[in-house]
PDB file of N, CA and C in Angstrom:
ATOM      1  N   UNK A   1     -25.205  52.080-160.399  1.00  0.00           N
ATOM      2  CA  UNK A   1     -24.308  51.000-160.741  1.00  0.00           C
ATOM      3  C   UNK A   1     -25.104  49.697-160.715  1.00  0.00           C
ATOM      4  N   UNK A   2     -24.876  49.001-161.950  1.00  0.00           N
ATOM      5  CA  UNK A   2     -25.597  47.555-161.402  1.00  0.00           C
ATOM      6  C   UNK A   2     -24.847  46.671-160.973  1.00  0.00           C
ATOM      7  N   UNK A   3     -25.803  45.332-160.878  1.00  0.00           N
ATOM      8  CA  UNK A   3     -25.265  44.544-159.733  1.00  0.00           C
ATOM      9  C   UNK A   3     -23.726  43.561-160.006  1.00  0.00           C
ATOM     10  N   UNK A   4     -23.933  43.278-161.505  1.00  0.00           N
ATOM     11  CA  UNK A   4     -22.752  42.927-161.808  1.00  0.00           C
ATOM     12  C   UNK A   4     -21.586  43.674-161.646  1.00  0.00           C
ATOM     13  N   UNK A   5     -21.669  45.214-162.066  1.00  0.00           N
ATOM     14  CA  UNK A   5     -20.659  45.998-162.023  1.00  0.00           C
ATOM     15  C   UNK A   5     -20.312  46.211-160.276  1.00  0.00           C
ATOM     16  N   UNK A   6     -20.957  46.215-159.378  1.00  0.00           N
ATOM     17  CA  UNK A   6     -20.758  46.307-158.137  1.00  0.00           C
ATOM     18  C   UNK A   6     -20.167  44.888-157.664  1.00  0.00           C
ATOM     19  N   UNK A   7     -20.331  43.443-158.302  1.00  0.00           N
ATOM     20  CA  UNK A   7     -19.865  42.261-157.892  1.00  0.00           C
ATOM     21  C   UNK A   7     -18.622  42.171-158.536  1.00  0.00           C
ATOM     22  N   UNK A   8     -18.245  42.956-159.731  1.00  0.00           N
ATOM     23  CA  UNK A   8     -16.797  42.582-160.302  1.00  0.00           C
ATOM     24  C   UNK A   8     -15.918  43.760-159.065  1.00  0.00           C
ATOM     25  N   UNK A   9     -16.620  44.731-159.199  1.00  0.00           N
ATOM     26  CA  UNK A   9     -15.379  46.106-158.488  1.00  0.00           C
ATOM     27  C   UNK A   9     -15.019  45.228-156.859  1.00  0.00           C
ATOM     28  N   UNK A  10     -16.392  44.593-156.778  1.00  0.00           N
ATOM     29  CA  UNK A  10     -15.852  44.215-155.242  1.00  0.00           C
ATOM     30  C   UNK A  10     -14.884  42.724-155.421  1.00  0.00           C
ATOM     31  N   UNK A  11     -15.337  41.606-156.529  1.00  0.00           N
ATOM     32  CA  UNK A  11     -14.270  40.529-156.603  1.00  0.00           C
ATOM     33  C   UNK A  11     -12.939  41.229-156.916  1.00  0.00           C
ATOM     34  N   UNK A  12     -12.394  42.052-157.527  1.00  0.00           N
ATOM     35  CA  UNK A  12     -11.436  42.044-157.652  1.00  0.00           C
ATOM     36  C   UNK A  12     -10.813  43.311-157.109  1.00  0.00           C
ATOM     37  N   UNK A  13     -11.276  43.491-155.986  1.00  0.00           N
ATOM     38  CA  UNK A  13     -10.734  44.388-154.452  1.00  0.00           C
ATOM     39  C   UNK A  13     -10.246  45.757-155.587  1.00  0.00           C
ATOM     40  N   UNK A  14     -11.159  46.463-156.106  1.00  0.00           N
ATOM     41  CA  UNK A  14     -10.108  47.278-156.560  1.00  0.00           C
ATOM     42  C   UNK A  14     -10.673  48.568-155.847  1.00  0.00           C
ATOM     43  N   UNK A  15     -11.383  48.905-155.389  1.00  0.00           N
ATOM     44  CA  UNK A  15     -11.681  49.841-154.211  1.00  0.00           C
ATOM     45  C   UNK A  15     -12.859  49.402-152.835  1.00  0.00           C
ATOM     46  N   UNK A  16     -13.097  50.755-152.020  1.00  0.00           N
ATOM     47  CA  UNK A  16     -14.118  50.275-151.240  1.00  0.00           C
ATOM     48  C   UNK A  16     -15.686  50.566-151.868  1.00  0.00           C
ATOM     49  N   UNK A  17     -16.285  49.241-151.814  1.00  0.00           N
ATOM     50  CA  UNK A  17     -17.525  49.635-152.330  1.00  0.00           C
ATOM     51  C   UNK A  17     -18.784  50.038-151.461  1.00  0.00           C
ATOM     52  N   UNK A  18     -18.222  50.538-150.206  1.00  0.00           N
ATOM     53  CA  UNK A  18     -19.155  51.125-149.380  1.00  0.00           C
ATOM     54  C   UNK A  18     -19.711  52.554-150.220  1.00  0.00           C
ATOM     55  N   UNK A  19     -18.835  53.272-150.519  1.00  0.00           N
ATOM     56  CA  UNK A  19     -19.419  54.302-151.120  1.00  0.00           C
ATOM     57  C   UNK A  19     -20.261  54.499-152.365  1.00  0.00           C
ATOM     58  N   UNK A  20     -20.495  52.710-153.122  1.00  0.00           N
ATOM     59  CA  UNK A  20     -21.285  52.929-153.774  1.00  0.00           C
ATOM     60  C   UNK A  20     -23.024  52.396-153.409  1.00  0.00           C
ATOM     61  N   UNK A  21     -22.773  52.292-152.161  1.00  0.00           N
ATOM     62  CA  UNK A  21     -24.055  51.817-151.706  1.00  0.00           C
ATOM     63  C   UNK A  21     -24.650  52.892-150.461  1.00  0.00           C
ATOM     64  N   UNK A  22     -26.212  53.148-150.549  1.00  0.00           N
ATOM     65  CA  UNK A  22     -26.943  54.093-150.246  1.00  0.00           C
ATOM     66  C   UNK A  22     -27.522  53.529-148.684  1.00  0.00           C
ATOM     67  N   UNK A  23     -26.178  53.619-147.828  1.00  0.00           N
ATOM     68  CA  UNK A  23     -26.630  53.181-146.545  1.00  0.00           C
ATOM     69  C   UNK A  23     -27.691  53.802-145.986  1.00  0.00           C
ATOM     70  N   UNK A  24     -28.637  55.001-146.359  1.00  0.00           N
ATOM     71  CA  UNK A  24     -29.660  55.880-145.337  1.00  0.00           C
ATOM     72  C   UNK A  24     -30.509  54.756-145.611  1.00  0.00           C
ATOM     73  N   UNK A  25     -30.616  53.810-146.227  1.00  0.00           N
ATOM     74  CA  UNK A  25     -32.069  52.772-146.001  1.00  0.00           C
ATOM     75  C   UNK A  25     -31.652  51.577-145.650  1.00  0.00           C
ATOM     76  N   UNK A  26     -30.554  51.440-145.186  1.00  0.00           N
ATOM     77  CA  UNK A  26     -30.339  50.103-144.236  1.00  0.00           C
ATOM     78  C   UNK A  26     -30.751  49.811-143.168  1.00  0.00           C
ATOM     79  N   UNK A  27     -31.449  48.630-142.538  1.00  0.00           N
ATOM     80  CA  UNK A  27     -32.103  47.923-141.644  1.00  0.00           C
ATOM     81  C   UNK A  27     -31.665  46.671-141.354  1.00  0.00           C
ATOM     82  N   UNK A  28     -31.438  46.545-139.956  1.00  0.00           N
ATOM     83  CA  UNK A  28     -31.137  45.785-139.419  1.00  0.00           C
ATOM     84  C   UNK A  28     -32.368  44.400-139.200  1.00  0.00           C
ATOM     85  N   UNK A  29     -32.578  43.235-139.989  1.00  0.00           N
ATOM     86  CA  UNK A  29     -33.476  42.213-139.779  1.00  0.00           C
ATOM     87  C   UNK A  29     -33.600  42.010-138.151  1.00  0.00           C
ATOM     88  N   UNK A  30     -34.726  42.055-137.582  1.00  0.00           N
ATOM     89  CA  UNK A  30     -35.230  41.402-136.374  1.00  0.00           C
ATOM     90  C   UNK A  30     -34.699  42.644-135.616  1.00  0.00           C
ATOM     91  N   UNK A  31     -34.731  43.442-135.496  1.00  0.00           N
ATOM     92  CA  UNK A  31     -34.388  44.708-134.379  1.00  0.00           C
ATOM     93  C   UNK A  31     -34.644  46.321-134.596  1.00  0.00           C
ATOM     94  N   UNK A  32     -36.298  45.919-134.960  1.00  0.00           N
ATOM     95  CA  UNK A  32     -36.780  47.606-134.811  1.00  0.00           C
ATOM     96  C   UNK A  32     -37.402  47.005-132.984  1.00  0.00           C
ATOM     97  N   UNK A  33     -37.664  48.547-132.961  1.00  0.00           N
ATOM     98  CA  UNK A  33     -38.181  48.567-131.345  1.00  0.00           C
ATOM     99  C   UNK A  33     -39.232  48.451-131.176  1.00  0.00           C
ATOM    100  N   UNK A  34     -39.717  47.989-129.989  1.00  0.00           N
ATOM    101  CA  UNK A  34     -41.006  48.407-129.734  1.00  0.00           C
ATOM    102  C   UNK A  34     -41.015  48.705-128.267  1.00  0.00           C
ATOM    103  N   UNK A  35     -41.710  49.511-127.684  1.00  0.00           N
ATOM    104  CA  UNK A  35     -41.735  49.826-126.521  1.00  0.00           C
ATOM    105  C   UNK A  35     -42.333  49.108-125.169  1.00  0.00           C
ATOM    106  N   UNK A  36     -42.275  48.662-124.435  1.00  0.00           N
ATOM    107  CA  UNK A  36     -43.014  47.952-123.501  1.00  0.00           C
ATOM    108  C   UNK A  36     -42.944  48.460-121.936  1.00  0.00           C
ATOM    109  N   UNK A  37     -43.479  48.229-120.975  1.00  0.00           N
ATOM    110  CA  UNK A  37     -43.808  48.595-119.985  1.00  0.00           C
ATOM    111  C   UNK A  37     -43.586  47.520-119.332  1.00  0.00           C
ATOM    112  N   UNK A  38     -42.795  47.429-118.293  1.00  0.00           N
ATOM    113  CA  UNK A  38     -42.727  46.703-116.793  1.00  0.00           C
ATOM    114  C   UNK A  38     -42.474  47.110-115.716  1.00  0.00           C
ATOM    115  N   UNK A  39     -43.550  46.411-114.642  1.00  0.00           N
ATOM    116  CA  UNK A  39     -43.420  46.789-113.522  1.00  0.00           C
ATOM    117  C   UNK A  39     -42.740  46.231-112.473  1.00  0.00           C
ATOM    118  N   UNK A  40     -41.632  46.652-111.636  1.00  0.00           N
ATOM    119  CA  UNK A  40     -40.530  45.612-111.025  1.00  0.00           C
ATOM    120  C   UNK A  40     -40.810  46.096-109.262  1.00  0.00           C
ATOM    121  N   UNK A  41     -40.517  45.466-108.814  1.00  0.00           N
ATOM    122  CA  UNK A  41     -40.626  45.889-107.259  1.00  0.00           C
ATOM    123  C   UNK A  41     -39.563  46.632-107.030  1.00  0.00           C
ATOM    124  N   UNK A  42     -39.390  47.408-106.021  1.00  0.00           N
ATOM    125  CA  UNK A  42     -38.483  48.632-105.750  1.00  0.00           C
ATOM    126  C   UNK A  42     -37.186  47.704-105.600  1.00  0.00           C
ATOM    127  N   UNK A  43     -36.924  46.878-104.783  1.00  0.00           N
ATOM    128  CA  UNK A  43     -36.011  45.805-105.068  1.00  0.00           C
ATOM    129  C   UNK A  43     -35.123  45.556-105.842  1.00  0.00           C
ATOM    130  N   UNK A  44     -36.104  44.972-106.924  1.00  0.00           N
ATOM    131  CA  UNK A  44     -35.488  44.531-108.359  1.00  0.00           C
ATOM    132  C   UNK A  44     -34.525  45.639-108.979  1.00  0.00           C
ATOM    133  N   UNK A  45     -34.952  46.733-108.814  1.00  0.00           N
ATOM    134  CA  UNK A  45     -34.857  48.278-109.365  1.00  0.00           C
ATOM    135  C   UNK A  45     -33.457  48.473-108.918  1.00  0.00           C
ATOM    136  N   UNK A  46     -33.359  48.272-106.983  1.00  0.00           N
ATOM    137  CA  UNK A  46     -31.836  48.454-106.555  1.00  0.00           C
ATOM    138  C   UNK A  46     -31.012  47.817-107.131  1.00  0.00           C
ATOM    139  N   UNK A  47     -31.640  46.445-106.914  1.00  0.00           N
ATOM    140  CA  UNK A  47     -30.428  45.580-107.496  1.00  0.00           C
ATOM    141  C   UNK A  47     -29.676  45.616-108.660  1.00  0.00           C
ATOM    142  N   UNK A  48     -30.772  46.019-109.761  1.00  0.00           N
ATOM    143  CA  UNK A  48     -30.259  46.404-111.460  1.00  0.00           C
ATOM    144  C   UNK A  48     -29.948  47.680-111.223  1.00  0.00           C
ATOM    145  N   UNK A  49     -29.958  48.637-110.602  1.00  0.00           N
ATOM    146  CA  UNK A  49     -28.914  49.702-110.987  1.00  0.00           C
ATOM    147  C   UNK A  49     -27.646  49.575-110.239  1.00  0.00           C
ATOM    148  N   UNK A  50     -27.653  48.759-109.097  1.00  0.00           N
ATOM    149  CA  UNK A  50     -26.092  48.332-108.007  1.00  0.00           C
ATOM    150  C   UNK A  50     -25.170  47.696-109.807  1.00  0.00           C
ATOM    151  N   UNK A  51     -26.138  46.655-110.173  1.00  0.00           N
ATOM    152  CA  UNK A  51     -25.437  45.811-111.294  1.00  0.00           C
ATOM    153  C   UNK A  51     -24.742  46.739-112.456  1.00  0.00           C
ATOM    154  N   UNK A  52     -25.758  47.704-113.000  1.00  0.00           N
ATOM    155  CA  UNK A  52     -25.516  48.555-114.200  1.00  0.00           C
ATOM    156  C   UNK A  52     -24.705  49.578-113.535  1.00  0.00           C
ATOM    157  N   UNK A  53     -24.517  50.364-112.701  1.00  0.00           N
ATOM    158  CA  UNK A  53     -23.640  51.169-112.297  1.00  0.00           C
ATOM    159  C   UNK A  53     -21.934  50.135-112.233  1.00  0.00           C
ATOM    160  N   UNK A  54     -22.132  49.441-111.384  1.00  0.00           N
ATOM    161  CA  UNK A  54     -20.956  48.215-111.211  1.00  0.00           C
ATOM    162  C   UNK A  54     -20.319  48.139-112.805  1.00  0.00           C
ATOM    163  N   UNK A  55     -21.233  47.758-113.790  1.00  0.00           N
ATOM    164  CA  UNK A  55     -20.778  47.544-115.503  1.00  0.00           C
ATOM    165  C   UNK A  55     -20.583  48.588-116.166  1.00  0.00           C
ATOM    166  N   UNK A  56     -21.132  49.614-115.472  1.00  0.00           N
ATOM    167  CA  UNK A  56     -21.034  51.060-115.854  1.00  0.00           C
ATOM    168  C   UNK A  56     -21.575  51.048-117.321  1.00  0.00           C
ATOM    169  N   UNK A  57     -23.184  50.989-117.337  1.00  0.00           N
ATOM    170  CA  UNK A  57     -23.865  50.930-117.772  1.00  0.00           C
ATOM    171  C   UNK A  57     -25.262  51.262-117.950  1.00  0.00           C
ATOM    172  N   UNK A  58     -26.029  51.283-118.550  1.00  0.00           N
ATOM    173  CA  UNK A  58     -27.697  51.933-117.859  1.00  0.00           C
ATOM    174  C   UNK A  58     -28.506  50.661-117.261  1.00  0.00           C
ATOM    175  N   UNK A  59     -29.457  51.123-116.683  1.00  0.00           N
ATOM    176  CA  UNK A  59     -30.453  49.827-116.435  1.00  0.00           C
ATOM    177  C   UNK A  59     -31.290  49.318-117.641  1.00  0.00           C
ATOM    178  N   UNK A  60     -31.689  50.123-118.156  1.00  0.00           N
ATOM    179  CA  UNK A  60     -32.312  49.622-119.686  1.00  0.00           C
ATOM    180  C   UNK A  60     -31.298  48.394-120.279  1.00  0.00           C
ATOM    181  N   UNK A  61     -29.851  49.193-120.616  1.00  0.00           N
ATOM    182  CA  UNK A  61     -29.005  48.163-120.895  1.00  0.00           C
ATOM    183  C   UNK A  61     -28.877  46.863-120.270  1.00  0.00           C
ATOM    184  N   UNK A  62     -28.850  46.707-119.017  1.00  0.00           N
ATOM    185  CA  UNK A  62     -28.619  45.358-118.133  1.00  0.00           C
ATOM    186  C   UNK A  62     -29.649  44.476-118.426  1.00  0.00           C
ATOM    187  N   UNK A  63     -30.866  45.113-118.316  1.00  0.00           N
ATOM    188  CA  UNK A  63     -32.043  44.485-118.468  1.00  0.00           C
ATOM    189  C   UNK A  63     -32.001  43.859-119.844  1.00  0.00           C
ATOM    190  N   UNK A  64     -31.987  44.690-121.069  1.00  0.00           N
ATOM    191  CA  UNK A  64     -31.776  43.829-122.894  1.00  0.00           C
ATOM    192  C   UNK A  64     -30.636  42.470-122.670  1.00  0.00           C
ATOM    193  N   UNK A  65     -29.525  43.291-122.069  1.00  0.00           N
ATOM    194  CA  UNK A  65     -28.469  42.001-122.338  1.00  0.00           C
ATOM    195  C   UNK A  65     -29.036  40.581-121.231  1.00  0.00           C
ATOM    196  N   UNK A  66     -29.143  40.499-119.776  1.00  0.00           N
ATOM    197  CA  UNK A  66     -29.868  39.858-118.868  1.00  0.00           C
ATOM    198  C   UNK A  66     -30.705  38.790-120.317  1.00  0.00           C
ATOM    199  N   UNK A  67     -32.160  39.876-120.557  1.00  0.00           N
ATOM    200  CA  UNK A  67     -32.952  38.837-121.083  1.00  0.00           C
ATOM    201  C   UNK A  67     -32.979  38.522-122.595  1.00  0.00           C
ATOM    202  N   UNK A  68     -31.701  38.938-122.845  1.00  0.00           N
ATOM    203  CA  UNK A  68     -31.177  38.569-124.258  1.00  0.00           C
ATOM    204  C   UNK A  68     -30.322  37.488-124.710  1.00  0.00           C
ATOM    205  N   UNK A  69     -29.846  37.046-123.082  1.00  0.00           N
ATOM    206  CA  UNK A  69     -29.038  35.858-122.455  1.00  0.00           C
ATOM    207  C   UNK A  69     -29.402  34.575-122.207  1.00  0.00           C
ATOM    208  N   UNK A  70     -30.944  35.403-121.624  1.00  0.00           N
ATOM    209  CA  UNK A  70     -32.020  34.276-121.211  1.00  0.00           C
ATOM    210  C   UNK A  70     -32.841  33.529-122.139  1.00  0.00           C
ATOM    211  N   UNK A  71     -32.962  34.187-122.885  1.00  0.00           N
ATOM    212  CA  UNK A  71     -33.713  33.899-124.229  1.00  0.00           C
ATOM    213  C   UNK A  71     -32.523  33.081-125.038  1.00  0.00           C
ATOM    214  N   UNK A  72     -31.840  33.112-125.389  1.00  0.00           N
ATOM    215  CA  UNK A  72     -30.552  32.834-126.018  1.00  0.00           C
ATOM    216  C   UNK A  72     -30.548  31.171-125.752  1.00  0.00           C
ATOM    217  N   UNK A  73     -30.646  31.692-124.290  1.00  0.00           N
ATOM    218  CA  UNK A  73     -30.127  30.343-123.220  1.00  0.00           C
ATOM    219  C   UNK A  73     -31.169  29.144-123.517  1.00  0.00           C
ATOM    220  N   UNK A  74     -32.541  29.673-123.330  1.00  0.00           N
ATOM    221  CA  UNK A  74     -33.268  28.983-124.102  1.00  0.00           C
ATOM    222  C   UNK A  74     -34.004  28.485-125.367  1.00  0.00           C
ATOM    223  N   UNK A  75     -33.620  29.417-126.350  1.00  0.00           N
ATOM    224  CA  UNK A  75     -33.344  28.388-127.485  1.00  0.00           C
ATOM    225  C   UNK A  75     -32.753  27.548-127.473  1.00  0.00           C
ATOM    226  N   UNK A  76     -31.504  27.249-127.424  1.00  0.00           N
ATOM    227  CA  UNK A  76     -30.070  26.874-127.101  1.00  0.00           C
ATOM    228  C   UNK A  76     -31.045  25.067-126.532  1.00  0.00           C
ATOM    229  N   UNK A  77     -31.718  25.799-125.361  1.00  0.00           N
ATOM    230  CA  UNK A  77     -31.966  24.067-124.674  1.00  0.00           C
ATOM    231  C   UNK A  77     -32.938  23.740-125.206  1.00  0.00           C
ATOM    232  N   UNK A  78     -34.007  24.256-126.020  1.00  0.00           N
ATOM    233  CA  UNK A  78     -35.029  23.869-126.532  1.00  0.00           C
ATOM    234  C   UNK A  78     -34.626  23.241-127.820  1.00  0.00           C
ATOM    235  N   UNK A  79     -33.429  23.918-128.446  1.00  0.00           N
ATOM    236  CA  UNK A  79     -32.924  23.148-129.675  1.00  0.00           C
ATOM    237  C   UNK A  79     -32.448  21.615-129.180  1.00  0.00           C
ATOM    238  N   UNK A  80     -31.298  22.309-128.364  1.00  0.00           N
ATOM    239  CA  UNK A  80     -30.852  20.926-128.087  1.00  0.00           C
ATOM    240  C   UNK A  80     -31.427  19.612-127.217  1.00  0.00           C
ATOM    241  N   UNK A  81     -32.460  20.142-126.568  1.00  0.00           N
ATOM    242  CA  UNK A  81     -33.934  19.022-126.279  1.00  0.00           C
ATOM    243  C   UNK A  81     -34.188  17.886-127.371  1.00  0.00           C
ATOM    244  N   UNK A  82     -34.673  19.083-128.613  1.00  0.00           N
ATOM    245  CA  UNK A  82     -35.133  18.391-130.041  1.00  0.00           C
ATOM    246  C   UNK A  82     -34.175  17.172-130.452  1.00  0.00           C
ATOM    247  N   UNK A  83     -32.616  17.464-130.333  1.00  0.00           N
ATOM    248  CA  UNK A  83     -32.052  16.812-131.397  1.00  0.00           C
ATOM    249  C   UNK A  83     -31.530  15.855-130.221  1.00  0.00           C
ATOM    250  N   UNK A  84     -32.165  15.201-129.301  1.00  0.00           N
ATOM    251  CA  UNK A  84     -31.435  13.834-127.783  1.00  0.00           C
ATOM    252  C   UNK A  84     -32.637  12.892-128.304  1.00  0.00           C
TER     253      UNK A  84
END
């Protein structure tokens, strides 16, 4: 199907046009993996699984969202640094 014919079927809602598109090669921008290694003190370790069990969750998980927050957090002030 080309692209026009896929932009009219979808302007004028006349079905779903998921099925005319070949989702097995979709990719998500900015989120392939890569693997990394850290080393935490036995500590750290209790504490993030007390947390991830508590959220009922994994520790891998706590840890992405944690420094996905943190990172977030600082763009956020580094942007808004720029523009004072």
């Amino acid at each position: 199907m080309k692209a026009k014919s896929l932009d009219k079927k979808f302007d004028d809602n006349q079905s779903d046009i998921v099925d005319e598109l070949d989702l097995s090669t979709i990719k998500r921008p900015n989120q392939t993996q890569k693997r990394v290694n850290v080393d935490f003190p036995t500590w750290m370790i209790e504490s993030l699984d007390k947390e991830a069990t508590r959220l009922g969750v994994t520790r891998q998980s706590i840890i992405k969202i944690w420094l996905a927050e943190r990172l977030e957090q600082s763009t956020f002030n580094k942007s808004s640094n720029r523009t004072q």
